[in-house]
N, C-alpha and C. Protein backbone atom coordinates (compact mmCIF):
# COMPACT_ATOMS: atom_id res chain seq x y z
N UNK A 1 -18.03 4.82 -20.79
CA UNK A 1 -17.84 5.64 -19.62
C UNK A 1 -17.50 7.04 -20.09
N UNK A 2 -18.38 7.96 -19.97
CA UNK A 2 -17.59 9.77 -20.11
C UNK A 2 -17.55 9.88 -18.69
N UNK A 3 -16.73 11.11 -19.02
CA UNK A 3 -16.01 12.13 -18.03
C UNK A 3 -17.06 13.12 -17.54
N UNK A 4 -17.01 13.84 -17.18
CA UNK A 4 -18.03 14.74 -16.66
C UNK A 4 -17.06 15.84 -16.82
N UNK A 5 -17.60 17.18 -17.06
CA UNK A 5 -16.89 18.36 -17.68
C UNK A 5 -16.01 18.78 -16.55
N UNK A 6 -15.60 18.31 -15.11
CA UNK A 6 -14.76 18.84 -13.83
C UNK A 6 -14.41 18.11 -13.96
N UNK A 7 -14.05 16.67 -13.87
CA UNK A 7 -13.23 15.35 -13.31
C UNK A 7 -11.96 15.71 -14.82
N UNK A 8 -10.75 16.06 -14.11
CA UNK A 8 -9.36 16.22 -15.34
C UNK A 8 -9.47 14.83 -16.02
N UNK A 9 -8.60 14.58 -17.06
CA UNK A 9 -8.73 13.46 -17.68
C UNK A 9 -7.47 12.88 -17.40
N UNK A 10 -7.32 11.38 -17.06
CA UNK A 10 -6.65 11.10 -16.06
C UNK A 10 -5.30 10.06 -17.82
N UNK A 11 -4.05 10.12 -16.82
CA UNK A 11 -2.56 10.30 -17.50
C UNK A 11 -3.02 8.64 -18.05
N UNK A 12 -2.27 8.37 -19.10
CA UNK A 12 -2.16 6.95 -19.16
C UNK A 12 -1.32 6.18 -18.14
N UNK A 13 -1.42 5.46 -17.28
CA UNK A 13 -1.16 4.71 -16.33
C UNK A 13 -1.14 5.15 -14.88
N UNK A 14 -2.33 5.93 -14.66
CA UNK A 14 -2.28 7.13 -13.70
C UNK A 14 -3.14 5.64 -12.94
N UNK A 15 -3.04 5.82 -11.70
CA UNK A 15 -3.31 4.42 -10.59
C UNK A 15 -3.42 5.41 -8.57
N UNK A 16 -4.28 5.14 -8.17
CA UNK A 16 -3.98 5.74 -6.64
C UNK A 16 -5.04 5.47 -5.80
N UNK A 17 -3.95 4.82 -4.58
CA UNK A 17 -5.11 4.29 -3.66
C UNK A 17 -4.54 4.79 -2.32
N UNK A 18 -5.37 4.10 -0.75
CA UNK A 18 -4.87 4.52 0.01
C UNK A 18 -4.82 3.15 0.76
N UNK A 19 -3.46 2.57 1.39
CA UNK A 19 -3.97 1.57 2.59
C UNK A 19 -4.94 1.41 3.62
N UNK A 20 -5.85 1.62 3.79
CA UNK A 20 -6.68 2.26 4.98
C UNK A 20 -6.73 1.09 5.48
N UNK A 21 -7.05 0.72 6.89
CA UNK A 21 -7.43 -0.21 7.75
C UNK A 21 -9.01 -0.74 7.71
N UNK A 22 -9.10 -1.79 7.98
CA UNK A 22 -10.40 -2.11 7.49
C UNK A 22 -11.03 -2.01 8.97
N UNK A 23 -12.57 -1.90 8.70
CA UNK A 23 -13.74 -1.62 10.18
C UNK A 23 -13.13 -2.26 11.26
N UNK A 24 -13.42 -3.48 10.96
CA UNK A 24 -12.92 -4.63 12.23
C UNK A 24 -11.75 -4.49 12.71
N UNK A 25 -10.29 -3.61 11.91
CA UNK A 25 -9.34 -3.72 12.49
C UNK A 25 -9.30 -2.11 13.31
N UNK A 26 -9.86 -1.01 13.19
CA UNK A 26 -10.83 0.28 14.04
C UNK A 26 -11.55 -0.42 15.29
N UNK A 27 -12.61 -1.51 14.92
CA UNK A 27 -13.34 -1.74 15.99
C UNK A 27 -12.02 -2.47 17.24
N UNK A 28 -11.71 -3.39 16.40
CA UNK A 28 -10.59 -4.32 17.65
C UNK A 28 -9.68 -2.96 18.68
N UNK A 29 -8.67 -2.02 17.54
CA UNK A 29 -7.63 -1.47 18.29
C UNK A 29 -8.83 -0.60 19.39
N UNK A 30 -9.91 -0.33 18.73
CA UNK A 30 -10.51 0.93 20.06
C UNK A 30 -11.29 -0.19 20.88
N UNK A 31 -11.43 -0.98 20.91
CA UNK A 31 -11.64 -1.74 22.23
C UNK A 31 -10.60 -1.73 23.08
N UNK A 32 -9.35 -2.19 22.25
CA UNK A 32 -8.17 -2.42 23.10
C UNK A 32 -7.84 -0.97 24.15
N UNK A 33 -7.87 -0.27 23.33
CA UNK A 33 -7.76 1.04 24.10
C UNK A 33 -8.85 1.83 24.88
N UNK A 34 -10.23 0.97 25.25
CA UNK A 34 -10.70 1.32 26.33
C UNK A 34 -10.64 0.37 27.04
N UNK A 35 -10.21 -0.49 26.90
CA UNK A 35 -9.89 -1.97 27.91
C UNK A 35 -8.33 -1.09 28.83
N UNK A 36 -7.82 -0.96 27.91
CA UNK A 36 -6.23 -0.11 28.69
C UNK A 36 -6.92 0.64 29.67
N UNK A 37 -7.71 2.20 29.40
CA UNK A 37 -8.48 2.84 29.92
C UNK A 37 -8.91 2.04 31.03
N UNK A 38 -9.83 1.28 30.58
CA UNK A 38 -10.44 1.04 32.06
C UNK A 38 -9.77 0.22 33.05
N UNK A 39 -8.12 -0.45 32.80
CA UNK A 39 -7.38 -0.99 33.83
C UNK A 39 -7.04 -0.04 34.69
N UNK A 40 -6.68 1.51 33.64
CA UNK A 40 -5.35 2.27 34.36
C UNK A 40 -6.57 2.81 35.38
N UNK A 41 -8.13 2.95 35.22
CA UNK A 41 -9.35 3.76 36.20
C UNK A 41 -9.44 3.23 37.21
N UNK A 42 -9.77 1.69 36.64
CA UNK A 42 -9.80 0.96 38.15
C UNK A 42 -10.57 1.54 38.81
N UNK A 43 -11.68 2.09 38.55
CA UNK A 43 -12.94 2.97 39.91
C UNK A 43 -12.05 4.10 40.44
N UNK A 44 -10.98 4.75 40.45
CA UNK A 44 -10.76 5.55 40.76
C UNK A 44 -11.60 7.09 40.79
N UNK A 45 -11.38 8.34 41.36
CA UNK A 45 -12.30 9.07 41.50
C UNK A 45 -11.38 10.46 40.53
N UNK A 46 -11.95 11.56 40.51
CA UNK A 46 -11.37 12.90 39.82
C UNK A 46 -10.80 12.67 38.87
N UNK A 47 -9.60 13.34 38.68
CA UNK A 47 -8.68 13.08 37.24
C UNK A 47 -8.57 11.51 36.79
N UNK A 48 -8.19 10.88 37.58
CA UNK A 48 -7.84 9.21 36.97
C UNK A 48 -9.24 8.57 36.91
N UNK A 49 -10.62 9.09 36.96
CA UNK A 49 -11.47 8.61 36.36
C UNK A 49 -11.75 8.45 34.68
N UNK A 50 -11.21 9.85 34.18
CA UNK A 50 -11.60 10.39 33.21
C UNK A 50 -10.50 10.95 32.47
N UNK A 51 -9.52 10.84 32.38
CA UNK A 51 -8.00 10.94 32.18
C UNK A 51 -7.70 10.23 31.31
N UNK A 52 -7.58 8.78 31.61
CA UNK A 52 -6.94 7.85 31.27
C UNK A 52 -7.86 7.83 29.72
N UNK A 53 -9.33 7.83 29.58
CA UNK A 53 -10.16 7.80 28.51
C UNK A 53 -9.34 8.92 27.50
N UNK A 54 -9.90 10.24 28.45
CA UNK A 54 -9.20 11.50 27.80
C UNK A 54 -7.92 11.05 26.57
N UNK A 55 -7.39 10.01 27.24
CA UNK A 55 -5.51 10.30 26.70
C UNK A 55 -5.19 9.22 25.76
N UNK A 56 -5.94 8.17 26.33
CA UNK A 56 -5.32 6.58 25.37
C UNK A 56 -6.42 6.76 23.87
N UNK A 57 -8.19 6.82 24.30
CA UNK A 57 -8.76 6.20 23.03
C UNK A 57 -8.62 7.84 21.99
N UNK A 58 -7.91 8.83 21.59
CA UNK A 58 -7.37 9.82 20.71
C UNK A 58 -5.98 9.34 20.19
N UNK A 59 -4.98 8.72 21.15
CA UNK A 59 -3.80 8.05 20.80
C UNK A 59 -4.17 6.90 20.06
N UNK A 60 -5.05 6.19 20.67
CA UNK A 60 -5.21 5.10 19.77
C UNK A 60 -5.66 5.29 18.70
N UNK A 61 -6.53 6.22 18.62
CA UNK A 61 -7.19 6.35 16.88
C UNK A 61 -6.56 7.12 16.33
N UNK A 62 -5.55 7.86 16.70
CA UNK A 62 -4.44 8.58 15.88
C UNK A 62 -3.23 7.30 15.25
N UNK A 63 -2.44 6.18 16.41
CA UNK A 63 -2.06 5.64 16.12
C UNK A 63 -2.85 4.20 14.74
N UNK A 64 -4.12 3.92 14.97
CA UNK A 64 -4.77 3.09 14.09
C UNK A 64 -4.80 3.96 12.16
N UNK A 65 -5.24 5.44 12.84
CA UNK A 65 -4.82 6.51 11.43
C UNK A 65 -3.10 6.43 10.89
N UNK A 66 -2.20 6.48 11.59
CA UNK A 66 -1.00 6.41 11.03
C UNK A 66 -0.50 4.80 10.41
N UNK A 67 -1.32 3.72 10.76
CA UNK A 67 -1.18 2.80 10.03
C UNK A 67 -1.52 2.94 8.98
N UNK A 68 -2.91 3.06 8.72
CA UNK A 68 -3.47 3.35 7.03
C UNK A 68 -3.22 3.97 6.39
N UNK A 69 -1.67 4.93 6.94
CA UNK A 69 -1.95 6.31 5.96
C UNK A 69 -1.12 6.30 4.52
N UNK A 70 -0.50 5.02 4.48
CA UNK A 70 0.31 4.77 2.98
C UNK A 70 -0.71 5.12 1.82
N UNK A 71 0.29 5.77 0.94
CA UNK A 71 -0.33 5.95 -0.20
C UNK A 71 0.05 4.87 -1.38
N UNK A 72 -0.14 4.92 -2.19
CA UNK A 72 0.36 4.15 -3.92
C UNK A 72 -0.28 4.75 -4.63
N UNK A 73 0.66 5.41 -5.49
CA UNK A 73 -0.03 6.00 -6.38
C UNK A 73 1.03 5.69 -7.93
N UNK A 74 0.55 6.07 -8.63
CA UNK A 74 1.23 5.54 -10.09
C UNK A 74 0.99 7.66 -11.10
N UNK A 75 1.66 8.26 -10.99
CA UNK A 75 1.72 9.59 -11.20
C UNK A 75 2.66 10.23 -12.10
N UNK A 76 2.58 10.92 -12.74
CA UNK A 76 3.73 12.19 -12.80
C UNK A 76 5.52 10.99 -13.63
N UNK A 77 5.39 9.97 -14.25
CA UNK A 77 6.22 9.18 -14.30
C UNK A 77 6.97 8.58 -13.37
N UNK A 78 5.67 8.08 -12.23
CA UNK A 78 6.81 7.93 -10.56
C UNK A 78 5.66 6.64 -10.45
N UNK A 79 6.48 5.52 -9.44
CA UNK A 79 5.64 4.78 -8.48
C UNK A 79 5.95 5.63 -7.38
N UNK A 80 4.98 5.86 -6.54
CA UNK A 80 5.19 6.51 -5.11
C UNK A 80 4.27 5.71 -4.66
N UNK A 81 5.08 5.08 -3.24
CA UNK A 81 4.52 4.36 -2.09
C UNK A 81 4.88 5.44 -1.15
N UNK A 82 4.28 6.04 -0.30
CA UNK A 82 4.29 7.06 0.53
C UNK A 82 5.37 7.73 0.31
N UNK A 83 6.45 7.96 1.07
CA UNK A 83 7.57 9.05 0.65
C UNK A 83 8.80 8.52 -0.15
N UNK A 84 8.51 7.40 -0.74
CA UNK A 84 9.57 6.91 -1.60
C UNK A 84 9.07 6.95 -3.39
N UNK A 85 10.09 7.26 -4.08
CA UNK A 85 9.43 7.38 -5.60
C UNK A 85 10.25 6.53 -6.20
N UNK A 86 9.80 5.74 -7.23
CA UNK A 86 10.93 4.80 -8.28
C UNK A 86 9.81 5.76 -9.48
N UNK A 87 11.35 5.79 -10.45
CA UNK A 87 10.96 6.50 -12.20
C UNK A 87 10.24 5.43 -12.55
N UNK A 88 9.54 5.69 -13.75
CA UNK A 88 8.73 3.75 -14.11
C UNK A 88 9.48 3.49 -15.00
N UNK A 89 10.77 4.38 -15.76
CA UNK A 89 11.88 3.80 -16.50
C UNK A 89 12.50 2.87 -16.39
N UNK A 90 12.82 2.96 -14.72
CA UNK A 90 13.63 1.91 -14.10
C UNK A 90 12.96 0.84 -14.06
N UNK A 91 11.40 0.14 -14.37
CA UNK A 91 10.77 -0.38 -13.89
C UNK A 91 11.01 -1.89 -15.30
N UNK A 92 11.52 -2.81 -15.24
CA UNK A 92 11.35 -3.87 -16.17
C UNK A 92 10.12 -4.79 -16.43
N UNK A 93 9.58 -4.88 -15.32
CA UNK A 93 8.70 -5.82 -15.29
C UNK A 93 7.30 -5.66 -14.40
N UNK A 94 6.22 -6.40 -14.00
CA UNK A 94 5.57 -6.02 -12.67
C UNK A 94 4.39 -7.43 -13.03
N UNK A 95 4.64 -7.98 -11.43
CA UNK A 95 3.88 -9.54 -11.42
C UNK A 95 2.89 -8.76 -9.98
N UNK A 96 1.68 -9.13 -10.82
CA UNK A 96 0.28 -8.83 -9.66
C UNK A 96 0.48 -10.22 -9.10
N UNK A 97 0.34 -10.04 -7.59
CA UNK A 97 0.59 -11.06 -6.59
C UNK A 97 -0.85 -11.72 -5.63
N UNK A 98 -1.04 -12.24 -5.57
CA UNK A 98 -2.22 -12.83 -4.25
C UNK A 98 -1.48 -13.21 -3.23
N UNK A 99 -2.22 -13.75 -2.22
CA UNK A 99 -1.76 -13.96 -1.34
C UNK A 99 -0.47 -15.13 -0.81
N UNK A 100 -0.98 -16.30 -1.62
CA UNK A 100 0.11 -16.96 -1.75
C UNK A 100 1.78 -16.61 -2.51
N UNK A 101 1.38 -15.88 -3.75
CA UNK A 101 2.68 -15.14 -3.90
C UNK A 101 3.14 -14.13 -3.69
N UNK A 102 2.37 -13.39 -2.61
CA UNK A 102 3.29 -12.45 -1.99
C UNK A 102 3.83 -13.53 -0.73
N UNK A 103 3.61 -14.32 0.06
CA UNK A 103 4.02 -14.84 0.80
C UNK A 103 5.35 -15.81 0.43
N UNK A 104 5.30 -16.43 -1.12
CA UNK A 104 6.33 -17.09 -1.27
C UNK A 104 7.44 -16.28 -1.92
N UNK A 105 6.75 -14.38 -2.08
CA UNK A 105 8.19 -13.49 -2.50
C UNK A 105 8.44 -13.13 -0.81
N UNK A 106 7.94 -13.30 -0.18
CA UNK A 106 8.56 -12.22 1.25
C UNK A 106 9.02 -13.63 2.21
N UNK A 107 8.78 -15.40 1.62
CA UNK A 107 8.88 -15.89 2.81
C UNK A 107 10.45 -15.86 2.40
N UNK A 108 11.18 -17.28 3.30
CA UNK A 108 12.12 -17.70 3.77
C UNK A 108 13.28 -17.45 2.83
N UNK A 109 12.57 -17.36 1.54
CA UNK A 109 14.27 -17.19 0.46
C UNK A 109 14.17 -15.96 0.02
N UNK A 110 13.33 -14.73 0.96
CA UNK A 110 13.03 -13.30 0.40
C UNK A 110 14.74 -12.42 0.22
N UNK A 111 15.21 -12.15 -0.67
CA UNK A 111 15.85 -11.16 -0.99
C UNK A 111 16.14 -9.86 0.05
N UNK A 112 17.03 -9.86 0.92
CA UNK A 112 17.31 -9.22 1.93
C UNK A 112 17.22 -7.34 1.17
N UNK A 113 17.76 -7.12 0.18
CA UNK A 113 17.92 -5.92 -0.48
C UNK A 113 16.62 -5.40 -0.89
N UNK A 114 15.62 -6.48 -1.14
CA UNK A 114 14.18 -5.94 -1.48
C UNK A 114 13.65 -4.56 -1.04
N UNK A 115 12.95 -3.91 -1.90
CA UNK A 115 12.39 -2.36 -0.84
C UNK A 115 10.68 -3.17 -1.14
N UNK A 116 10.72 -3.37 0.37
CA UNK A 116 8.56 -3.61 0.83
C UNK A 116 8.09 -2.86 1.64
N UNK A 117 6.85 -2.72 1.24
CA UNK A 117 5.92 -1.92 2.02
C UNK A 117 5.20 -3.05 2.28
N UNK A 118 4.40 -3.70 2.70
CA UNK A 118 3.59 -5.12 3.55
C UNK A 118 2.72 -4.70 4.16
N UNK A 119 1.48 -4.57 4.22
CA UNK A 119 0.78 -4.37 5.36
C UNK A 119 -0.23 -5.79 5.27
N UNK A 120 -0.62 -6.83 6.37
CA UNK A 120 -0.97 -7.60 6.50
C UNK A 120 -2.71 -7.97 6.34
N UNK A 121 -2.87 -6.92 6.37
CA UNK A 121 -4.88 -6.62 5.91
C UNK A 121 -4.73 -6.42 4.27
N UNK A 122 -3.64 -6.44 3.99
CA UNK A 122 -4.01 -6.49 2.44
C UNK A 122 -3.41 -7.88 1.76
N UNK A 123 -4.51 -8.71 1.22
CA UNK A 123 -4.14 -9.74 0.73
C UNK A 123 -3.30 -9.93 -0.90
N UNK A 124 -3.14 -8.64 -1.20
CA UNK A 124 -2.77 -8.79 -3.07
C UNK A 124 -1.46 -7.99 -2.77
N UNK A 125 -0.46 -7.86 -3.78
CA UNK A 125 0.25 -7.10 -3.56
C UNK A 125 1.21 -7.18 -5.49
N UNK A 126 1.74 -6.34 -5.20
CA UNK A 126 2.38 -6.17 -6.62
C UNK A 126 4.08 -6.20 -6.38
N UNK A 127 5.13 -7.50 -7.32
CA UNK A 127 6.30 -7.31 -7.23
C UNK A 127 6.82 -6.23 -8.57
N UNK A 128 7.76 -5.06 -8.35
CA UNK A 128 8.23 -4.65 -9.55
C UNK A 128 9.99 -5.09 -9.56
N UNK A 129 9.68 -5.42 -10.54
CA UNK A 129 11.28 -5.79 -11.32
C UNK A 129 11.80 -4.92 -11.74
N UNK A 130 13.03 -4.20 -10.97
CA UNK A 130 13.58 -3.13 -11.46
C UNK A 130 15.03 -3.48 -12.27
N UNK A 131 15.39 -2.67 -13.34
CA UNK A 131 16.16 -2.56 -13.99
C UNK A 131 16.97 -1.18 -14.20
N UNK A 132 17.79 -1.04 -12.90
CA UNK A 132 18.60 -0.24 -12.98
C UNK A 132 20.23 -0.59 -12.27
N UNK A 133 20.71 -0.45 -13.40
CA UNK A 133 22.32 -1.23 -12.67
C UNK A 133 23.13 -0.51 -11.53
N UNK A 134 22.65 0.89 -11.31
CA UNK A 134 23.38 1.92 -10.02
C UNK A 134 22.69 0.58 -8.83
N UNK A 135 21.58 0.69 -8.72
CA UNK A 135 20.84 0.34 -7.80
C UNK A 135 20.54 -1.25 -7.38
N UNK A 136 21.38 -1.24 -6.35
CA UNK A 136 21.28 -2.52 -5.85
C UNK A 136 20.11 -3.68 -5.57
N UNK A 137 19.01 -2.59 -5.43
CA UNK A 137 17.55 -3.35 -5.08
C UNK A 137 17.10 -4.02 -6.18
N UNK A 138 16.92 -5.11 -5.78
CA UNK A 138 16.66 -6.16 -6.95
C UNK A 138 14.92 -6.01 -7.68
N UNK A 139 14.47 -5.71 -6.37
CA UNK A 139 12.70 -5.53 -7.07
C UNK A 139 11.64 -4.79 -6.11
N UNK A 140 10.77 -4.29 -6.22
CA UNK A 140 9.87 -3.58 -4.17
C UNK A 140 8.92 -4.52 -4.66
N UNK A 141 8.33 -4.95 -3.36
CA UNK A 141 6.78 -5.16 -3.38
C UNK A 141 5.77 -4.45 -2.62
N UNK A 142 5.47 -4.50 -2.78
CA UNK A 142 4.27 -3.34 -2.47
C UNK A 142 2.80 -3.87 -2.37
N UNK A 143 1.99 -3.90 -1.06
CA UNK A 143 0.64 -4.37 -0.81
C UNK A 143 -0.40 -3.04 -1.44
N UNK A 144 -1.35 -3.51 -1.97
CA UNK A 144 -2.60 -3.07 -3.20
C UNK A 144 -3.56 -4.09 -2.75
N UNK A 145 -4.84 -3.51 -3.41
CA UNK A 145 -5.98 -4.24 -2.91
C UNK A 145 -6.43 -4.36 -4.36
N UNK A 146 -5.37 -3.69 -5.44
CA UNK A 146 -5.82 -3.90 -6.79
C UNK A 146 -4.67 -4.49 -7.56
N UNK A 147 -3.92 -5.15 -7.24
CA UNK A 147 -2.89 -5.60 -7.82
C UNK A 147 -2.90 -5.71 -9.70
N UNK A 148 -3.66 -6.20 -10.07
CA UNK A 148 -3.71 -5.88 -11.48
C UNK A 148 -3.76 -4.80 -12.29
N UNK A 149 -4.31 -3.70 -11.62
CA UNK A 149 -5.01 -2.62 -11.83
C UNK A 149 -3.56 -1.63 -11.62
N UNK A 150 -3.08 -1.93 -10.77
CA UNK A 150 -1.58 -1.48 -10.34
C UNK A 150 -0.57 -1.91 -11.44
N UNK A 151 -0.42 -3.36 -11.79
CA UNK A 151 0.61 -3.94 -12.73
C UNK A 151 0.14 -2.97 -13.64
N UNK A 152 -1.15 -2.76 -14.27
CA UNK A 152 -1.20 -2.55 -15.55
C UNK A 152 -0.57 -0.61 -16.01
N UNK A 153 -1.06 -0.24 -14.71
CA UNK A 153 -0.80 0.93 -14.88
C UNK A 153 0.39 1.63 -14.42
N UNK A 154 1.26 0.22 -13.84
CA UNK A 154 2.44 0.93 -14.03
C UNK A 154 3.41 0.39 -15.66
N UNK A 155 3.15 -0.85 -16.03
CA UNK A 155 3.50 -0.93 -17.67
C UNK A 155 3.00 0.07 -18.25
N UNK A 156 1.29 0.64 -18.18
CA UNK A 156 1.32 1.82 -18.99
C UNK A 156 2.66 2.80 -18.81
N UNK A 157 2.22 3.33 -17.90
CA UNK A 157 3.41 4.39 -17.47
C UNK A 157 4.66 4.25 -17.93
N UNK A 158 5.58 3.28 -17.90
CA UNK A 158 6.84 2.73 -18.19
C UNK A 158 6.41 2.64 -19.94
N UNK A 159 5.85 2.02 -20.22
CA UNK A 159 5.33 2.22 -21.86
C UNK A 159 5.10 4.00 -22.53
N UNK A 160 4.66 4.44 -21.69
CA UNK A 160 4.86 6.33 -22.19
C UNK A 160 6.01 6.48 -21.91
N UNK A 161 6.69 6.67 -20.59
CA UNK A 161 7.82 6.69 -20.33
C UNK A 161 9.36 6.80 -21.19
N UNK A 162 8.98 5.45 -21.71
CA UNK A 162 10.44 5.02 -22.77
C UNK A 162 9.95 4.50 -23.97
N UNK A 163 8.57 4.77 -24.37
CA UNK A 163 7.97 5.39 -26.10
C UNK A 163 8.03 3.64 -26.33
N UNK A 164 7.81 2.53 -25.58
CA UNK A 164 7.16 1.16 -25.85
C UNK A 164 5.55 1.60 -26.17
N UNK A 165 5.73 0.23 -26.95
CA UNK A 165 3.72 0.14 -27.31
C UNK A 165 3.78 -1.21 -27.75
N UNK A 166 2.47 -1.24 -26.37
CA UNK A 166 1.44 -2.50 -26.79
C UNK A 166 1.57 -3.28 -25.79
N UNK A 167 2.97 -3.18 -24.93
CA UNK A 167 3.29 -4.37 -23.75
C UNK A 167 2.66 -4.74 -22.67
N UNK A 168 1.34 -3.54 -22.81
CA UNK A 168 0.23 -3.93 -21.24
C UNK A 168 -0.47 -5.06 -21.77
N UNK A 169 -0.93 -6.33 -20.71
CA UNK A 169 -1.67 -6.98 -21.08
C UNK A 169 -3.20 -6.49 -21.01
N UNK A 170 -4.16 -7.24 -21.78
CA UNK A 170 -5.34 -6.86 -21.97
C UNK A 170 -6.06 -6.87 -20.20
N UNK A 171 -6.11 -8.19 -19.80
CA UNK A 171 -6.35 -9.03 -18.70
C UNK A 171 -5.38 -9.76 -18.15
N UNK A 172 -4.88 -10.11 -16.89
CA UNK A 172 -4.53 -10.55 -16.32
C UNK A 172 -4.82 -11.27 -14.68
N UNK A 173 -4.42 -12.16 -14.39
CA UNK A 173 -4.72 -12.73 -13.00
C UNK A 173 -3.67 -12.95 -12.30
N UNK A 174 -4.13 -12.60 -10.93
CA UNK A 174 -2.79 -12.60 -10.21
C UNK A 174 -2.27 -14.00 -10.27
N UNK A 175 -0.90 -13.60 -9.74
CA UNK A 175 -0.13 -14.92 -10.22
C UNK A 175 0.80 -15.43 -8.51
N UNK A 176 0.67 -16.74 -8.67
CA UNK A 176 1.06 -17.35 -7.44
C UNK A 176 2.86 -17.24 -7.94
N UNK A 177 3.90 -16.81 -7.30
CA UNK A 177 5.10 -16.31 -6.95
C UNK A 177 5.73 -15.79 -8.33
């Protein structure tokens, strides 16, 4: 793979995606919101014909945009999940998750102190094991649609970080809890 002489050359453990909502979950909410629309019209005539359209299906696709708008990115020696940053110093560990083990880290014996981001259209997700004794939070998880790709590049990172070598695995598969 080369670079092409514009594309910068990207950090060792540099990682960034966006949550976005998938088609079907766009197509469903803007139905819903001309179904609203057409209760509040009801055949009505002038403004409440064309009003109600006017006002709900822009709210709704503004509100369907503010769901997707999480970021993850792996940067600058930071995990950043939208406006929150962990150093990757602090970072001990990181288990790429599927669906079953993100469900058996978030079900019934989930760690009340945890910091998650969850969004339910994403089936993978990544736990990090933090190691910092100020800080009470035991570990975040965080939903990715690349969970491995995420683990690895935040061990890179944490490996530049605090001058380790070698601790990324080659390959890995997500792992059930």
């Amino acid at each position: 793979m080369s670079l092409s002489p514009s594309s910068p050359p990207r950090q060792p453990g540099a990682h960034a995606e966006r949550l976005t909502l998938p088609w079907w979950l766009w197509l469903g909410g803007l139905a819903v919101g001309v179904l609203l629309a057409a209760e509040i019209w009801m055949g009505a005539s002038g403004h409440r014909a064309w009003l109600p359209f006017a006002v709900l299906l822009p709210a709704t696709a503004a509100g369907l945009w503010w769901l997707g708008r999480i970021r993850v990115a792996v940067a600058d020696g930071e995990l950043r999940v939208d406006d929150a940053r962990l150093p990757v110093r602090f970072v001990a560990d990181v288990v790429p998750l599927d669906a079953d083990g993100r469900r058996e880290v978030l079900g019934v014996g989930a760690d009340p102190l945890a910091f998650v981001v969850q969004r339910p259209w994403i089936s993978g997700a990544v736990q990090v094991l933090l190691d910092d004794p100020a800080d009470p939070t035991p570990f975040w998880v965080v939903s990715t649609r690349h969970p491995v790709q995420l683990a690895a590049a935040l061990l890179a990172a944490r490996d530049v970080a605090t001058g380790r070598r070698g601790t990324v695995p080659a390959e890995a598969e997500p792992t059930v809890g």
